[in-house]
PDB file of N, CA and C in Angstrom:
ATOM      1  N   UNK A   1     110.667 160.217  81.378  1.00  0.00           N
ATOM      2  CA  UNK A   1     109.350 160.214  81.977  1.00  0.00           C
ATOM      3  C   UNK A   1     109.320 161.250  83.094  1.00  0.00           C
ATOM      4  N   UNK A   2     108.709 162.334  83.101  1.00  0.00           N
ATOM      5  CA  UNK A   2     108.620 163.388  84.104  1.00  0.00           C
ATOM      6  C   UNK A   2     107.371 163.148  85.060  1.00  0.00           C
ATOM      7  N   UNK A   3     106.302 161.918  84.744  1.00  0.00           N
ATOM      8  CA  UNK A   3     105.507 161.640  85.677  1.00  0.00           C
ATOM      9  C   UNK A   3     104.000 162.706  86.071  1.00  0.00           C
ATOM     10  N   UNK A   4     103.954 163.708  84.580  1.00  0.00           N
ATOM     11  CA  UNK A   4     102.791 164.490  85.056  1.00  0.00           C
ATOM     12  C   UNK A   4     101.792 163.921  84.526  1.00  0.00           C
ATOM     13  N   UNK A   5     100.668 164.272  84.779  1.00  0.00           N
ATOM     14  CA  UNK A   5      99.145 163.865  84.530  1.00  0.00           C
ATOM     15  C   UNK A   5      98.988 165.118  83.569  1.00  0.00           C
ATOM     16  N   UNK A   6      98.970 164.295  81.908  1.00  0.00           N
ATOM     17  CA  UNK A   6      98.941 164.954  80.807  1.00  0.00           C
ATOM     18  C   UNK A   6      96.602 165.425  80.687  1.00  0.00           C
ATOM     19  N   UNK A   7      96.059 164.265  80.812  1.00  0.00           N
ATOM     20  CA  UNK A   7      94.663 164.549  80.623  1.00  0.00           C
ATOM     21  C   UNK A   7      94.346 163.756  81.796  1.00  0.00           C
ATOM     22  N   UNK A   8      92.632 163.877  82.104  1.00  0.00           N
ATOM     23  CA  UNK A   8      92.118 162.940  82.974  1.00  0.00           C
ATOM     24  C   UNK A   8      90.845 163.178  82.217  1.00  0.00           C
ATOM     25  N   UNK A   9      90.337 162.149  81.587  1.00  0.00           N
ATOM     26  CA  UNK A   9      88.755 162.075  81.113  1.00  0.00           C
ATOM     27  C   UNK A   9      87.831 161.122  81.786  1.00  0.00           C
ATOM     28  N   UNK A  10      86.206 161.454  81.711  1.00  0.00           N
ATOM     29  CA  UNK A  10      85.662 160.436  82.318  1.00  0.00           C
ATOM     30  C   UNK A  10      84.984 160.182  81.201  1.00  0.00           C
ATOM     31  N   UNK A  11      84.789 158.593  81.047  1.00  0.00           N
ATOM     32  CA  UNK A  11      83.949 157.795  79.630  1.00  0.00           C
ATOM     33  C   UNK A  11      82.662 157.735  80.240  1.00  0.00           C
ATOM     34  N   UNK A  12      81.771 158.265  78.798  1.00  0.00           N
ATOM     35  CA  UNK A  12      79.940 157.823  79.133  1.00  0.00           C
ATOM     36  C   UNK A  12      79.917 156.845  78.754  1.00  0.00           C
ATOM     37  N   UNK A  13      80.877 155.970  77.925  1.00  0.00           N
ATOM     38  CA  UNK A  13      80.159 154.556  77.043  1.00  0.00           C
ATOM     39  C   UNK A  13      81.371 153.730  77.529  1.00  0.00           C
ATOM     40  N   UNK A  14      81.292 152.655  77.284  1.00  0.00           N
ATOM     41  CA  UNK A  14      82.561 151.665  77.512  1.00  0.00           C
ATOM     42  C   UNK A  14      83.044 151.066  76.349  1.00  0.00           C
ATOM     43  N   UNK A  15      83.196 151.816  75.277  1.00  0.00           N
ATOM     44  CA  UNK A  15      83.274 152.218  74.187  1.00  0.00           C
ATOM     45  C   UNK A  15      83.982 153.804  73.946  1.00  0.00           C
ATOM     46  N   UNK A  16      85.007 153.780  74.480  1.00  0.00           N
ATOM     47  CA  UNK A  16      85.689 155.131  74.242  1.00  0.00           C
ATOM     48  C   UNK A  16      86.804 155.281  73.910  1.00  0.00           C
ATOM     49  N   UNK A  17      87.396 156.464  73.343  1.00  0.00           N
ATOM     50  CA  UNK A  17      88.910 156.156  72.065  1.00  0.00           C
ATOM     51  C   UNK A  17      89.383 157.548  72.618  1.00  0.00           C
ATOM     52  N   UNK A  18      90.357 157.531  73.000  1.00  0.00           N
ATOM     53  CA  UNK A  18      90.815 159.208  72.908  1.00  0.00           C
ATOM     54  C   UNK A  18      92.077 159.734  72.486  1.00  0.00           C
ATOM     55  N   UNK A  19      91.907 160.314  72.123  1.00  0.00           N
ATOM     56  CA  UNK A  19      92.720 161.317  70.578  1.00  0.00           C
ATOM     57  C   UNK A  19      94.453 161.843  71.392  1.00  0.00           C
ATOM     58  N   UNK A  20      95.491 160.986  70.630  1.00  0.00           N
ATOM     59  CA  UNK A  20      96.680 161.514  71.005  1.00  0.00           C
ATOM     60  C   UNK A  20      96.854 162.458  70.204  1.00  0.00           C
ATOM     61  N   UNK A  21      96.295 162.931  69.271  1.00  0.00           N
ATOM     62  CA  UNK A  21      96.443 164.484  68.454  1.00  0.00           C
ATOM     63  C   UNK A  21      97.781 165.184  68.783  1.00  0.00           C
ATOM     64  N   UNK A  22      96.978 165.718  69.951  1.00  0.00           N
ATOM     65  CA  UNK A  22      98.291 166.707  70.642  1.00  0.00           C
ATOM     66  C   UNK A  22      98.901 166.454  71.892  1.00  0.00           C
ATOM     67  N   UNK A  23      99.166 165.321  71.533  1.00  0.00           N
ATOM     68  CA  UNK A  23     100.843 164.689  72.575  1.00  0.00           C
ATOM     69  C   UNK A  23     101.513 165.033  71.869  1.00  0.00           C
ATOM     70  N   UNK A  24     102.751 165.298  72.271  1.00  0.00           N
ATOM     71  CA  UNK A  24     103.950 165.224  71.814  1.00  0.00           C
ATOM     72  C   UNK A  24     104.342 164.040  71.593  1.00  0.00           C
ATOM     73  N   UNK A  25     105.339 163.839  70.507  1.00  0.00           N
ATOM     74  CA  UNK A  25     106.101 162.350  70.517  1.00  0.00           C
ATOM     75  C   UNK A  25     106.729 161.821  71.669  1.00  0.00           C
ATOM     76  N   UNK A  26     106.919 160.617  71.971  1.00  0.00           N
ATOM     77  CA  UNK A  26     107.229 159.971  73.187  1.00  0.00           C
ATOM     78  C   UNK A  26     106.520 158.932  73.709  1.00  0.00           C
ATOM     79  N   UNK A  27     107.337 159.015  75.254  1.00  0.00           N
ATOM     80  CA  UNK A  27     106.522 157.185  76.048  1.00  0.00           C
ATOM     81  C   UNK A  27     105.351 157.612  76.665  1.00  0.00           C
ATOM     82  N   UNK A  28     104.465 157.276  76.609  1.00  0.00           N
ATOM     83  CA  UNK A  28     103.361 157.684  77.710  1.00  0.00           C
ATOM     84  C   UNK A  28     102.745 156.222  78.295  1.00  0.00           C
ATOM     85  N   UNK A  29     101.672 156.600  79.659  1.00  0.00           N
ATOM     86  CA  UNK A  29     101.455 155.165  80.240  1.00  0.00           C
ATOM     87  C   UNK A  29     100.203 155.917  80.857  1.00  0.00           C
ATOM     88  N   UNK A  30      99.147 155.069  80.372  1.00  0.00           N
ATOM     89  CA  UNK A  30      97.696 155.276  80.660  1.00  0.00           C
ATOM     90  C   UNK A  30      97.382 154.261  81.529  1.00  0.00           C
ATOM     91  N   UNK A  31      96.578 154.965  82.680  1.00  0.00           N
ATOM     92  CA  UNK A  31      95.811 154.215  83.710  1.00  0.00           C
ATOM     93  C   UNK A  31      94.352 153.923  83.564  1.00  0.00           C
ATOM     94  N   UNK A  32      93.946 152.853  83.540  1.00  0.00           N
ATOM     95  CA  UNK A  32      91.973 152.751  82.740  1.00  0.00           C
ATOM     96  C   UNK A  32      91.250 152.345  84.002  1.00  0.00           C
ATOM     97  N   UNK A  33      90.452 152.750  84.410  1.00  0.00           N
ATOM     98  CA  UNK A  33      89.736 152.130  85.687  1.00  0.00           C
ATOM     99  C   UNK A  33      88.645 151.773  85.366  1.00  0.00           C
ATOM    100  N   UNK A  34      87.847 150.400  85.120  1.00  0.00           N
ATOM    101  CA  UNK A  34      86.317 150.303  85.270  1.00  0.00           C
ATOM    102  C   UNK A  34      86.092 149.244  86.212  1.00  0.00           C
ATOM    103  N   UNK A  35      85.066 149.045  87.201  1.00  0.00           N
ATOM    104  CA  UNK A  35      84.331 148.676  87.795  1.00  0.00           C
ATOM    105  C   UNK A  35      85.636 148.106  88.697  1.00  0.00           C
ATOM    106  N   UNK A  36      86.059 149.414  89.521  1.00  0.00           N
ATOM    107  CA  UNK A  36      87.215 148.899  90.608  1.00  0.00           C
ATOM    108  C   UNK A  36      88.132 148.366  89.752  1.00  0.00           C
ATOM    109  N   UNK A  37      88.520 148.453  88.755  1.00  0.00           N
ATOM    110  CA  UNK A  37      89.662 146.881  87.917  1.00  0.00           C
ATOM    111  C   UNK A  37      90.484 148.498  87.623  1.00  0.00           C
ATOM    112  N   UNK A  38      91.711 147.844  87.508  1.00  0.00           N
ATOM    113  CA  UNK A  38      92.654 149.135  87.005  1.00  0.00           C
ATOM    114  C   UNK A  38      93.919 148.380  86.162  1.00  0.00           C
ATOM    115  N   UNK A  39      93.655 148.993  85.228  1.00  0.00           N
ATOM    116  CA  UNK A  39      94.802 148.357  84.132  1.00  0.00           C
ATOM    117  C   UNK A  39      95.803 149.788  83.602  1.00  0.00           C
ATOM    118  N   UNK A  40      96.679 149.145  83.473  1.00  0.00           N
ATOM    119  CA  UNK A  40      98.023 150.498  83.049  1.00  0.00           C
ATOM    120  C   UNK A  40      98.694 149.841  81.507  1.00  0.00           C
ATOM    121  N   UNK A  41      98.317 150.953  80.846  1.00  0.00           N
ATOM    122  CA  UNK A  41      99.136 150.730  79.609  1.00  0.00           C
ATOM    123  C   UNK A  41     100.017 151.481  79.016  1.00  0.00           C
ATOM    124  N   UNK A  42     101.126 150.856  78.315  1.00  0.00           N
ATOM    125  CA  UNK A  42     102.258 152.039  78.237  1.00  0.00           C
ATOM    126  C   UNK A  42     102.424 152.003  76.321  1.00  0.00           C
ATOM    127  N   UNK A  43     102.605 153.123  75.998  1.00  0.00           N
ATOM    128  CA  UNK A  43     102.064 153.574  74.499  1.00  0.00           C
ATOM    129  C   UNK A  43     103.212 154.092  74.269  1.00  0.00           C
ATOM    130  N   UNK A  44     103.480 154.449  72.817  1.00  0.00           N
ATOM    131  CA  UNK A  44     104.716 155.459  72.188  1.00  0.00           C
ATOM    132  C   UNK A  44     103.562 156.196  71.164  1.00  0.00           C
ATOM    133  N   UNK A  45     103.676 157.509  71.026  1.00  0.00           N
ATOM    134  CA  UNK A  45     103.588 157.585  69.802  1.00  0.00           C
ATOM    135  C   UNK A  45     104.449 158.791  69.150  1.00  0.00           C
TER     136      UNK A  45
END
């Protein structure tokens, strides 16, 4: 884990999906923020 900030998107819908396409293989760990709430999720792909 080298700890960089791969993307940062902002969602219009709360309804949004975004495309690991072009990650590289590996661990990654997404931070989701809505309405002040912050959840962290950690993914492989």
């Amino acid at each position: 884990m080298n700890g960089q900030l791969i993307s940062e998107v902002t969602a219009t819908s709360n309804d949004y999906e975004i495309s690991t396409a072009n990650l590289a293989d590996g661990m990654y760990i997404a931070r989701i923020i809505i309405e002040n709430k912050v959840e962290t999720i950690k993914f492989t792909k």
